[in-house]
C-alpha atoms as a PDB file:
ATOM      1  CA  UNK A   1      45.253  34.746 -63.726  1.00  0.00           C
ATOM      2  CA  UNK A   2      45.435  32.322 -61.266  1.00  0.00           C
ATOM      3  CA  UNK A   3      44.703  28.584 -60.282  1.00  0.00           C
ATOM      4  CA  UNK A   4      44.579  25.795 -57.571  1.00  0.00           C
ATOM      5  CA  UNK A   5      47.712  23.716 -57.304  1.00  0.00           C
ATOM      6  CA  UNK A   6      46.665  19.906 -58.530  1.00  0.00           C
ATOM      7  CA  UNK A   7      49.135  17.209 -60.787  1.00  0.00           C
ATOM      8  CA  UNK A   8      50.674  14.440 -60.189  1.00  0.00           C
ATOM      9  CA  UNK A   9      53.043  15.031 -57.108  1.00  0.00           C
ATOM     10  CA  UNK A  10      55.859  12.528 -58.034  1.00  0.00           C
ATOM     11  CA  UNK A  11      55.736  13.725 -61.747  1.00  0.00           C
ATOM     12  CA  UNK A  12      55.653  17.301 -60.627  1.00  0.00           C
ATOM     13  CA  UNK A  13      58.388  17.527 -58.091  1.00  0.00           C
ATOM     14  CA  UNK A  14      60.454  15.497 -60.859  1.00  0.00           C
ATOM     15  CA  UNK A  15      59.658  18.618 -63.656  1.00  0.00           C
ATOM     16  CA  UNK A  16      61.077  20.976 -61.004  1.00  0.00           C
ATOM     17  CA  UNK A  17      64.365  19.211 -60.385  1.00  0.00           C
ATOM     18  CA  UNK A  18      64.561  18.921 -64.093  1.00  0.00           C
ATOM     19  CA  UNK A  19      64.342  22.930 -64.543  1.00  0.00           C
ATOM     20  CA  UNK A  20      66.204  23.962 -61.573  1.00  0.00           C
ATOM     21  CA  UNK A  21      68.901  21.614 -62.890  1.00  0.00           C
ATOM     22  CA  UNK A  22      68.761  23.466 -66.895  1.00  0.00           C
ATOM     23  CA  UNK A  23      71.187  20.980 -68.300  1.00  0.00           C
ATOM     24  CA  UNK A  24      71.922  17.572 -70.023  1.00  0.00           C
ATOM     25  CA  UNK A  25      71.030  14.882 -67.445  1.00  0.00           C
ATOM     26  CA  UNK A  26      69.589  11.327 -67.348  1.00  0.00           C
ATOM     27  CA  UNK A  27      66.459  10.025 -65.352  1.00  0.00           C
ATOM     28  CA  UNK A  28      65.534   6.427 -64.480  1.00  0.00           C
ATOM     29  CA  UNK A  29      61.979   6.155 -63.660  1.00  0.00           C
ATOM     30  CA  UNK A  30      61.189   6.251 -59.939  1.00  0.00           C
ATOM     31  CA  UNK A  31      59.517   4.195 -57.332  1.00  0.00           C
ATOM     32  CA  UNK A  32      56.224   5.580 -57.259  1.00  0.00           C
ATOM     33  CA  UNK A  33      56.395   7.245 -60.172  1.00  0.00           C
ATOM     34  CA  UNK A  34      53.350   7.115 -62.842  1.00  0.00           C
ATOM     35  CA  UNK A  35      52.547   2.986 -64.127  1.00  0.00           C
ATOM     36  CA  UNK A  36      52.857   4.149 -67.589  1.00  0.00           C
ATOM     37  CA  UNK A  37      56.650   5.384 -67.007  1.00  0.00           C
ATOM     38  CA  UNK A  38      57.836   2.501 -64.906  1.00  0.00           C
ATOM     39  CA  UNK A  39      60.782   0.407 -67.048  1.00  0.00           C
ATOM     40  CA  UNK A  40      60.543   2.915 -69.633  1.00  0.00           C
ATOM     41  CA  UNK A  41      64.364   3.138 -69.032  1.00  0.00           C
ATOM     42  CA  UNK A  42      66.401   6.501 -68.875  1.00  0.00           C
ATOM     43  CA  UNK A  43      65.129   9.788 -70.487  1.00  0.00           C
ATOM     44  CA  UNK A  44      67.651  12.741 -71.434  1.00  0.00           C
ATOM     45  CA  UNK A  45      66.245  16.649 -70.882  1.00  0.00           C
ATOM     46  CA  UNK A  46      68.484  18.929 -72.323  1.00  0.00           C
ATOM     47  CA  UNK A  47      68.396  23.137 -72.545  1.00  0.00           C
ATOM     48  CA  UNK A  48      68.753  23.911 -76.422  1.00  0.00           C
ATOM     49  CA  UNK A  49      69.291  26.977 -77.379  1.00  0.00           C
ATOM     50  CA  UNK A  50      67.079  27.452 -80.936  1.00  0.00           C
ATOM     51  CA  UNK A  51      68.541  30.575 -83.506  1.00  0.00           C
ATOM     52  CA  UNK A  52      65.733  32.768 -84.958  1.00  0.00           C
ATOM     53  CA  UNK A  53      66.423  35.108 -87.805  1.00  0.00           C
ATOM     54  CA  UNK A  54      66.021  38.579 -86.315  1.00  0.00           C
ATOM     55  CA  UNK A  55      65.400  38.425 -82.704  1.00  0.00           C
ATOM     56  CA  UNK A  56      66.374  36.698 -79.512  1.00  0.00           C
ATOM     57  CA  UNK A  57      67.179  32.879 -79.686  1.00  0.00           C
ATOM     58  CA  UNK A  58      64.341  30.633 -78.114  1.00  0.00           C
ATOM     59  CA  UNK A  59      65.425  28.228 -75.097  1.00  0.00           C
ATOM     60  CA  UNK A  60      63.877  25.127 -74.792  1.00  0.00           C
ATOM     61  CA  UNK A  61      63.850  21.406 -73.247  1.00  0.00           C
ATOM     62  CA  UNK A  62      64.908  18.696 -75.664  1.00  0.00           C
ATOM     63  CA  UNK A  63      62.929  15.527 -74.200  1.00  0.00           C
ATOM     64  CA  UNK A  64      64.147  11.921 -75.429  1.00  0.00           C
ATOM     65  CA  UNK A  65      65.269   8.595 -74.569  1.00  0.00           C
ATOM     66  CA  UNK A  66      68.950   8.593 -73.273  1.00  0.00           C
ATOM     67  CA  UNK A  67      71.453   7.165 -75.798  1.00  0.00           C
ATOM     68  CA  UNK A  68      71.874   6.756 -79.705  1.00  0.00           C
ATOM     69  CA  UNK A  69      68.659   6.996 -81.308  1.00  0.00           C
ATOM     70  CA  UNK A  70      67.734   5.275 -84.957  1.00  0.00           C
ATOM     71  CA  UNK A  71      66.618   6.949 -87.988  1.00  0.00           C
ATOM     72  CA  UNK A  72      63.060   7.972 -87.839  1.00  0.00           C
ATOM     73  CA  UNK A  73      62.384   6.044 -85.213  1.00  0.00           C
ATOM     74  CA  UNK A  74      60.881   8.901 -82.713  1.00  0.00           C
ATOM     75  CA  UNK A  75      57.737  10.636 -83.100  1.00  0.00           C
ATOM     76  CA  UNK A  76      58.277  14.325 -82.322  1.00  0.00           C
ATOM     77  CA  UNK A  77      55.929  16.726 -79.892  1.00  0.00           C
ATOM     78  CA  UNK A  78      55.772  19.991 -80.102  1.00  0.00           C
ATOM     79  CA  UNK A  79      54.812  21.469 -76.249  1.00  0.00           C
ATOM     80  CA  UNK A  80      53.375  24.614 -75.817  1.00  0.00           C
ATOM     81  CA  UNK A  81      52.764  25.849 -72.231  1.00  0.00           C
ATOM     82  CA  UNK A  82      50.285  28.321 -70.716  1.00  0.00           C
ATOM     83  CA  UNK A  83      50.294  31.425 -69.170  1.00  0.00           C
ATOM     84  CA  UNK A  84      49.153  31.066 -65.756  1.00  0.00           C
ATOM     85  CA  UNK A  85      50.236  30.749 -61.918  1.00  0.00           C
ATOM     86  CA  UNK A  86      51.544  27.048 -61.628  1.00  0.00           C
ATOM     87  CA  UNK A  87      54.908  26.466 -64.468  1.00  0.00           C
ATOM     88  CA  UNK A  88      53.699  29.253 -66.619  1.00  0.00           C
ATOM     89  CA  UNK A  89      56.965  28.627 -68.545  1.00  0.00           C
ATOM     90  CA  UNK A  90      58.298  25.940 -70.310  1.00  0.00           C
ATOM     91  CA  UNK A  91      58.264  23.475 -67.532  1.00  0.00           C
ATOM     92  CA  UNK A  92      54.711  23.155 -68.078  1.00  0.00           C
ATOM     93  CA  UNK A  93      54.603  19.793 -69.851  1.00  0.00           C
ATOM     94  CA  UNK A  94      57.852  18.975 -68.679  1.00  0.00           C
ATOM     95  CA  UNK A  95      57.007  15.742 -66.683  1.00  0.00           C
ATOM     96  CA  UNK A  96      54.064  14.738 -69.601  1.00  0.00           C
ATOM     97  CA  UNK A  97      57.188  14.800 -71.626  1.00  0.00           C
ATOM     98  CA  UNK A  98      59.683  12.772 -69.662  1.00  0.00           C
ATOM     99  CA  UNK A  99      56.512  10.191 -69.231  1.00  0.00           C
ATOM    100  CA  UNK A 100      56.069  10.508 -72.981  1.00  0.00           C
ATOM    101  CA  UNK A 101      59.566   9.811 -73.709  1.00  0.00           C
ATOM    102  CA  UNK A 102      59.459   6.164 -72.779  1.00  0.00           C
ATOM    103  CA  UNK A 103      56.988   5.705 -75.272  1.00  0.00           C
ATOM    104  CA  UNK A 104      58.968   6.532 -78.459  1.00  0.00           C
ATOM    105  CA  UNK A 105      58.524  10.202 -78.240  1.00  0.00           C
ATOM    106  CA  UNK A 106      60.788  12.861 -78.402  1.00  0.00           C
ATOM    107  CA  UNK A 107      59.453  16.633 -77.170  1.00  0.00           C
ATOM    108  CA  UNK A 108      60.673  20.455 -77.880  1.00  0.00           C
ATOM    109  CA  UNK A 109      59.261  22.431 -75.286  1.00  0.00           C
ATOM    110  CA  UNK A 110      60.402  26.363 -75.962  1.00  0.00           C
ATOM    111  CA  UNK A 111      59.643  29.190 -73.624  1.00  0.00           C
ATOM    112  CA  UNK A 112      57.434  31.425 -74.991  1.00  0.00           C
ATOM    113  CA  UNK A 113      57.748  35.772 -74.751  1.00  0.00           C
ATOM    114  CA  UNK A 114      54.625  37.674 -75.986  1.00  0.00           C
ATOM    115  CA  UNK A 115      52.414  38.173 -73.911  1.00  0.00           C
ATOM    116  CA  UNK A 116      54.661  35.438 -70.873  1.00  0.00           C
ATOM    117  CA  UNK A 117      56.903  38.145 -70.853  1.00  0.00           C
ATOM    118  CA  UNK A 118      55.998  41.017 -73.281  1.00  0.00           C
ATOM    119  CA  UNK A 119      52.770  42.690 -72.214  1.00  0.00           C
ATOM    120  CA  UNK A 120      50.594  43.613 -75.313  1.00  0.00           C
ATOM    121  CA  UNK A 121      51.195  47.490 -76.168  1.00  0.00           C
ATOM    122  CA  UNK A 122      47.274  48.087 -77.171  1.00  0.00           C
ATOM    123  CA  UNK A 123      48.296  48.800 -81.173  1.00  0.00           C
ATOM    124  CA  UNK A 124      49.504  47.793 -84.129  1.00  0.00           C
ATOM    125  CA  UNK A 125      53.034  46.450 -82.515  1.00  0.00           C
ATOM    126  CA  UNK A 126      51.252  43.431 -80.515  1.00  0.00           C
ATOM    127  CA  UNK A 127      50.022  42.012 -84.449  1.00  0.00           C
ATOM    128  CA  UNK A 128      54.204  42.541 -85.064  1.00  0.00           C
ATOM    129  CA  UNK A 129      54.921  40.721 -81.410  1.00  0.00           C
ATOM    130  CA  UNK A 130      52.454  37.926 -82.274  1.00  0.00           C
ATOM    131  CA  UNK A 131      54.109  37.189 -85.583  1.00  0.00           C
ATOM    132  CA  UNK A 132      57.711  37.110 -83.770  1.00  0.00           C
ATOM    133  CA  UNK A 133      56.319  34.605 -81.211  1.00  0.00           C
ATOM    134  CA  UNK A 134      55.200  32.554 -83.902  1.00  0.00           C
ATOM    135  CA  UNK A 135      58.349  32.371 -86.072  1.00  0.00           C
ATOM    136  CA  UNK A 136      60.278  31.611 -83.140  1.00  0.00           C
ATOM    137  CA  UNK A 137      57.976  28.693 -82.408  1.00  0.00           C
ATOM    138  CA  UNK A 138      58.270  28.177 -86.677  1.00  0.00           C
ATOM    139  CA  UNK A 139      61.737  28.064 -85.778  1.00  0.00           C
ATOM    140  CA  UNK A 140      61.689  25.754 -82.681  1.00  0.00           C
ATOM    141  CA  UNK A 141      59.310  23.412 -85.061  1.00  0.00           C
ATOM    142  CA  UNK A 142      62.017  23.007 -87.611  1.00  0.00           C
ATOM    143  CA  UNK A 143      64.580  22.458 -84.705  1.00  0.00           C
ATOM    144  CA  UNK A 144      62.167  19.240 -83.988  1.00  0.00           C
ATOM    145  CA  UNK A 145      61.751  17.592 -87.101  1.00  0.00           C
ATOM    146  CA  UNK A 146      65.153  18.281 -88.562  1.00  0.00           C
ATOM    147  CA  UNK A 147      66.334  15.704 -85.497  1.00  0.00           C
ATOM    148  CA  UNK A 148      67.348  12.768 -87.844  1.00  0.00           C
ATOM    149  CA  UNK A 149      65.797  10.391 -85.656  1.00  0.00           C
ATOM    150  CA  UNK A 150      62.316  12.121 -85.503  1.00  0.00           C
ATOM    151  CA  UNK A 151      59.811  10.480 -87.552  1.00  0.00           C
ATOM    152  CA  UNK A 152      58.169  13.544 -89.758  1.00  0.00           C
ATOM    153  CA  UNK A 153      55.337  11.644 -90.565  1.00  0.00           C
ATOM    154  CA  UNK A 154      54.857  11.528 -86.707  1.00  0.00           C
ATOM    155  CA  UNK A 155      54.539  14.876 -85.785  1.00  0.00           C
ATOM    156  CA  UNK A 156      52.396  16.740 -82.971  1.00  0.00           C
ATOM    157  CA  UNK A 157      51.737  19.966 -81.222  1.00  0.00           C
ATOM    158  CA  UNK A 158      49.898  19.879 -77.856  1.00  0.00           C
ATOM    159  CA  UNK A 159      49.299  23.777 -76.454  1.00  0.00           C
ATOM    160  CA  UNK A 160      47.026  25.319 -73.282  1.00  0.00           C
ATOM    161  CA  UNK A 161      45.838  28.726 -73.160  1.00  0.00           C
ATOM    162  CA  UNK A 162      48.135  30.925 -75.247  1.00  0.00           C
ATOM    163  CA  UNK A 163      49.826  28.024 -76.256  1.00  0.00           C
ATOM    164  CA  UNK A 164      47.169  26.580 -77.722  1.00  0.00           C
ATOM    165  CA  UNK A 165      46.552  29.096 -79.544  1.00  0.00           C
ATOM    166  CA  UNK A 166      49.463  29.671 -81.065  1.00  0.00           C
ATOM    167  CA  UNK A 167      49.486  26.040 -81.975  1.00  0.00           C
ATOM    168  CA  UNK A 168      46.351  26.145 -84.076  1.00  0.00           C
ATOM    169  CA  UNK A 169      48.394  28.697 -85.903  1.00  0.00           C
ATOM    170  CA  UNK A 170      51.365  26.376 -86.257  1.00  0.00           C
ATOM    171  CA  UNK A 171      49.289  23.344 -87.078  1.00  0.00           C
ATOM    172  CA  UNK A 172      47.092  25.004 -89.718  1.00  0.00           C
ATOM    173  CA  UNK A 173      50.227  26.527 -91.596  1.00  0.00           C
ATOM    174  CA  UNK A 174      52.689  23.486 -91.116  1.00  0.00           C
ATOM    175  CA  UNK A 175      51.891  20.092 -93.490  1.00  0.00           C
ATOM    176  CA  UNK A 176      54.514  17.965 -91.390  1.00  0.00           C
ATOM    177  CA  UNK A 177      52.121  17.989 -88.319  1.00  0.00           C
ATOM    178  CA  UNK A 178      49.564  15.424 -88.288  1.00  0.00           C
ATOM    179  CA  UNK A 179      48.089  16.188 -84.946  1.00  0.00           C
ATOM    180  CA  UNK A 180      47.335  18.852 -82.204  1.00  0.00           C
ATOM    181  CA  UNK A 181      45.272  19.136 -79.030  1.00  0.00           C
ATOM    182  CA  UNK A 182      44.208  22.252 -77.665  1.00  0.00           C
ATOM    183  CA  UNK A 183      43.950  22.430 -74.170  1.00  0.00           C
ATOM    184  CA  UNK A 184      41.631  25.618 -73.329  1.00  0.00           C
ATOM    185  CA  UNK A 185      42.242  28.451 -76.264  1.00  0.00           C
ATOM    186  CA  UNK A 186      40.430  31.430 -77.047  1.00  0.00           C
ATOM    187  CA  UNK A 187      39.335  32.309 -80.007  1.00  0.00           C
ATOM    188  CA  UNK A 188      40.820  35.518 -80.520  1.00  0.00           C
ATOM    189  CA  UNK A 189      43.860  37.353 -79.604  1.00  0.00           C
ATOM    190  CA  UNK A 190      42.187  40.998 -78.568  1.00  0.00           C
ATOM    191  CA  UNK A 191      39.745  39.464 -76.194  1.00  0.00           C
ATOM    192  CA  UNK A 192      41.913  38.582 -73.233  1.00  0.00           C
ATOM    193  CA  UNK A 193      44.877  41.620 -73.869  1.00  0.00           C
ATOM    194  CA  UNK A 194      41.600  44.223 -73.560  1.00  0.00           C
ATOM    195  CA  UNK A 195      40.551  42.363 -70.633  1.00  0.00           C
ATOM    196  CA  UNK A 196      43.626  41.203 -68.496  1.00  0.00           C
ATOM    197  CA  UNK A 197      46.095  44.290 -69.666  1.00  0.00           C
ATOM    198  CA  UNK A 198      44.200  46.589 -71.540  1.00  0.00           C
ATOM    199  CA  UNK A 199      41.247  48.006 -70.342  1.00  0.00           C
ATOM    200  CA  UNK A 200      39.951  49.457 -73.398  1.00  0.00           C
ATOM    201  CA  UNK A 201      35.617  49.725 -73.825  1.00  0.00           C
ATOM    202  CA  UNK A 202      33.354  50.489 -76.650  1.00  0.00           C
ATOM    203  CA  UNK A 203      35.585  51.776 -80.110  1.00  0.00           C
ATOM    204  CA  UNK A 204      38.561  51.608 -78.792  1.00  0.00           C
ATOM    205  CA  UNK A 205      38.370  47.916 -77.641  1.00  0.00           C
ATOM    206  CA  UNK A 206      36.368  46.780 -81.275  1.00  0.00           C
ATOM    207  CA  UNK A 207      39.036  48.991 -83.367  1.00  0.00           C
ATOM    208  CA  UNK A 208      41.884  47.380 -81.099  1.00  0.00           C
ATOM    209  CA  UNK A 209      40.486  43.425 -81.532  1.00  0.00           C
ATOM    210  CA  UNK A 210      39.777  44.343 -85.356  1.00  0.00           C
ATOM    211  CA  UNK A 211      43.788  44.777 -86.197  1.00  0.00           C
ATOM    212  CA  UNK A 212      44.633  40.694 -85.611  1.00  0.00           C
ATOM    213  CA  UNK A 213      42.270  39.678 -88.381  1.00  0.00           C
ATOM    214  CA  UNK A 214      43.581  36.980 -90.138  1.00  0.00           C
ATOM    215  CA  UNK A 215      45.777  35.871 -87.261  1.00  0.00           C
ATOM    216  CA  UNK A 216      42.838  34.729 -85.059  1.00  0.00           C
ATOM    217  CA  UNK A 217      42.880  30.867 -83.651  1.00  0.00           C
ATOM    218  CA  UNK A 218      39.732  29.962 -84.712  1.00  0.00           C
ATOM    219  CA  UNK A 219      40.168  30.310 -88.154  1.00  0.00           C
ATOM    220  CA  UNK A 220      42.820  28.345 -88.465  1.00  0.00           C
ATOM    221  CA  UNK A 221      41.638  25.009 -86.716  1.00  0.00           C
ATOM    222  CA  UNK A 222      39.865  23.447 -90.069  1.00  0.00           C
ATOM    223  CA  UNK A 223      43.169  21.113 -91.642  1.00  0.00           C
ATOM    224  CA  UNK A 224      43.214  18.822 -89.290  1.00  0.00           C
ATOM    225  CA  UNK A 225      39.756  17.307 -89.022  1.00  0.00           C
ATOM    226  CA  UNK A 226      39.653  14.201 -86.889  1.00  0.00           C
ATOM    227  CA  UNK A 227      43.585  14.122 -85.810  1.00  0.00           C
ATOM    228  CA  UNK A 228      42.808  17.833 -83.574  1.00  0.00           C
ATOM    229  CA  UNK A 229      41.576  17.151 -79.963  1.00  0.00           C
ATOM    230  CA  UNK A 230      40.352  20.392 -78.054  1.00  0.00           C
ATOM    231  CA  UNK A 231      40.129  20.166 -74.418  1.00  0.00           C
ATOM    232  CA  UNK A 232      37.586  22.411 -72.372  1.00  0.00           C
ATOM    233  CA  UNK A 233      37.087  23.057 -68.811  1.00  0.00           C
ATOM    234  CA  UNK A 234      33.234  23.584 -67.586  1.00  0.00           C
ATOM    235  CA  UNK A 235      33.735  25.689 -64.514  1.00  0.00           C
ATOM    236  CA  UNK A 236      36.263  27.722 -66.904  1.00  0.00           C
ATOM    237  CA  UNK A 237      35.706  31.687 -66.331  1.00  0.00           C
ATOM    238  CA  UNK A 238      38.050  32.418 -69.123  1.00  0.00           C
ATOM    239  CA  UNK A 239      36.760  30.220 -71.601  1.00  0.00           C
ATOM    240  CA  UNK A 240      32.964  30.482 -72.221  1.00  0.00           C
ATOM    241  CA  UNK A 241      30.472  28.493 -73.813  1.00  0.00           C
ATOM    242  CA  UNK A 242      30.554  30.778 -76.855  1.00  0.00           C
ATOM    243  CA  UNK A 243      34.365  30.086 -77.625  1.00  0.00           C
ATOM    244  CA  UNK A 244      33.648  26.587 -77.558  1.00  0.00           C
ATOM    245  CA  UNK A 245      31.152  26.991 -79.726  1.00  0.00           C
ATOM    246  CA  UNK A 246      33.390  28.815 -82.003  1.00  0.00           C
ATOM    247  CA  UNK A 247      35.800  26.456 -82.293  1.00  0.00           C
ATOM    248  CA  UNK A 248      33.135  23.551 -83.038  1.00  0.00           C
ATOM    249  CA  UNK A 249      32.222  25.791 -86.069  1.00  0.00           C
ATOM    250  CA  UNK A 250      35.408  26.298 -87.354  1.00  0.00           C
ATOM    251  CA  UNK A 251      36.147  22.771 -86.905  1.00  0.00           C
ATOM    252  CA  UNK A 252      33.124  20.431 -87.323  1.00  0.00           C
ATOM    253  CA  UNK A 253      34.516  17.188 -86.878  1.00  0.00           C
ATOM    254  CA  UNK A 254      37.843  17.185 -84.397  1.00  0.00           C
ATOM    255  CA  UNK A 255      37.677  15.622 -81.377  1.00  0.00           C
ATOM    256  CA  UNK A 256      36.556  16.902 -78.168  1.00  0.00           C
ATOM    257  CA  UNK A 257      36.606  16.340 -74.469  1.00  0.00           C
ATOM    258  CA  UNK A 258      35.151  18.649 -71.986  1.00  0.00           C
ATOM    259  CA  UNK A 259      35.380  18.523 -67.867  1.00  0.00           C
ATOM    260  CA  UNK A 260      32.600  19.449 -66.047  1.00  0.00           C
ATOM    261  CA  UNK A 261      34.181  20.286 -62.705  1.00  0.00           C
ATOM    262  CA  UNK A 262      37.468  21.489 -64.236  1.00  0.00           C
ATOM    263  CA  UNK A 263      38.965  24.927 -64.131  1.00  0.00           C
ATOM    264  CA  UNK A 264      41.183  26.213 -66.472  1.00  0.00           C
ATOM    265  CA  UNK A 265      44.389  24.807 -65.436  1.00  0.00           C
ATOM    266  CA  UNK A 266      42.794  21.262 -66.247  1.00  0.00           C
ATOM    267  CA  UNK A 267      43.196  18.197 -64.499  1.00  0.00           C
ATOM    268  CA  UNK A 268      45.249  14.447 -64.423  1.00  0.00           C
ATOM    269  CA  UNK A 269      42.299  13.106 -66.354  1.00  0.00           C
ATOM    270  CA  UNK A 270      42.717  15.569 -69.195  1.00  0.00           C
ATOM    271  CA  UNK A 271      46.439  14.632 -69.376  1.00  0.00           C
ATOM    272  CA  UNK A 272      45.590  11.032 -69.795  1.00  0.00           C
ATOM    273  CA  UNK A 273      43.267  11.770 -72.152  1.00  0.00           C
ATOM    274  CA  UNK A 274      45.605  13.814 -74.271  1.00  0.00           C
ATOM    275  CA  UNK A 275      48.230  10.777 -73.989  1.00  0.00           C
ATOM    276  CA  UNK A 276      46.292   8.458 -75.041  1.00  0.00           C
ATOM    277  CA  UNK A 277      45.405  10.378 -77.815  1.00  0.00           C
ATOM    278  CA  UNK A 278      49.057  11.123 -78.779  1.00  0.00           C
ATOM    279  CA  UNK A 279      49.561   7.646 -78.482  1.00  0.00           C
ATOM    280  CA  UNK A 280      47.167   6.438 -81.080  1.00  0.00           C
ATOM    281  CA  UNK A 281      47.984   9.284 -83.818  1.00  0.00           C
ATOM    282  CA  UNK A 282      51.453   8.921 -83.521  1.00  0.00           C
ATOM    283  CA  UNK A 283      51.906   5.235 -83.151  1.00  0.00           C
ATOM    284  CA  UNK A 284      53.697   5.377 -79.429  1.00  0.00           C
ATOM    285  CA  UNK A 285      54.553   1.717 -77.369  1.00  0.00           C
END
């Protein structure tokens, strides 16, 4: 897969300082940096390192305002980034986060493994990888909202692509999140591995996508009604019309915004759009 370069420049050279750097340091806003972030004051990104029972520890950016931070007094953002050419890692939403931070937000943003790293195996053992990718993003949810100063009331998940669909997954299982946007999913998990990895045609391909029922996106997007936003790209050639069709099944009444001339990376204006949406269901400044 692969995409045009576009983002904020200022915001984007920022994200990469932040993950070449992979440690505890403090960021003022910057001259020319976006309106929304200017006098937000200083924002602390820290690598935490996130145990999960059985497997590998999860790394991942701990986004908040610098200094001592009240009880409860932080809404919490759950990140989930992409697979794709441009920060197809954990640095995805790294600048949306450091933006987001000024507003009363704190954000967990873990790297993810299967299929980032892990390429599906074409049986039974991708249905056993999926479920390990999702406990350790179970796990990096708990890390969030057992912060003391994270508001669990005020809890989100915001995914793209793979992300996305793991966070339907997350959100539909998980009472202490109120709200999610997904940016670009599919609906199901064999269609892409057959396609981009795979190869498989006819019965082999059906058989193979048959194996993660139960575990598919779309049928887990129903719980949150009105406080889910799903973003979709027209000139996307991985998404079709169908999947967003699915989804709008599966979940008659969330939200939804979709881009006529965007490809699947998105654009600025979908950013802004999920912002402002965080910013209403979560009560940011």
């Amino acid at each position: 897969m692969t995409f045009r370069l576009r983002g904020r420049a200022v915001m984007a050279r920022l994200a990469v300082a932040v993950a070449a750097a992979a440690t505890v340091v403090t960021l003022a806003a910057a001259p020319g940096q976006a309106a929304s972030a200017a006098g937000a004051g200083p924002v602390s990104v820290q690598t935490v390192v996130i145990p999960v029972a059985g497997q590998q520890p999860v790394q991942a950016y701990l986004v908040q305002p610098a200094g001592a931070l009240a009880s409860s007094s932080q809404a919490g953002i759950l990140f989930l980034h992409w697979l794709g050419q441009i920060h197809s890692d954990r640095s995805e939403f790294l600048a949306e986060a450091i933006e987001l931070a000024g507003h009363g937000a704190v954000s967990l943003l873990p790297q993810g493994i299967f299929p980032w790293v892990a390429a599906p195996h074409g049986n039974r053992k991708d249905v056993t990888a999926i479920r390990r990718q999702l406990a350790a993003l179970q796990a990096s949810l708990n890390y969030l909202t057992s912060r003391s100063y994270v508001d669990k009331s005020r809890v989100a998940i915001a995914g793209h692509d793979y992300g996305a669909m793991y966070g339907a997954l997350l959100a539909s299982s998980n009472r202490v999140v109120h709200a999610a946007v997904l940016a670009a999913p599919d609906a199901t998990w064999g269609h892409w591995f057959v396609k981009y990895w795979l190869g498989f045609t006819g019965h082999k391909a059906a058989a193979y996508k048959s194996i993660f029922a139960g575990l598919q996106p779309v049928g887990h997007v129903a719980r949150l009604d009105r406080h889910e936003l799903f973003q979709w790209a027209g000139q996307d050639i991985f998404v079709s019309a169908r999947v967003r069709q699915e989804f709008a099944q599966h979940a008659p009444h969330a939200r939804v915004k979709l881009y006529p001339g965007a490809d699947h990376q998105m654009t600025d204006q979908a950013q802004a759009d999920r912002d402002a949406f965080l910013t209403r269901e979560l009560g940011l400044s």
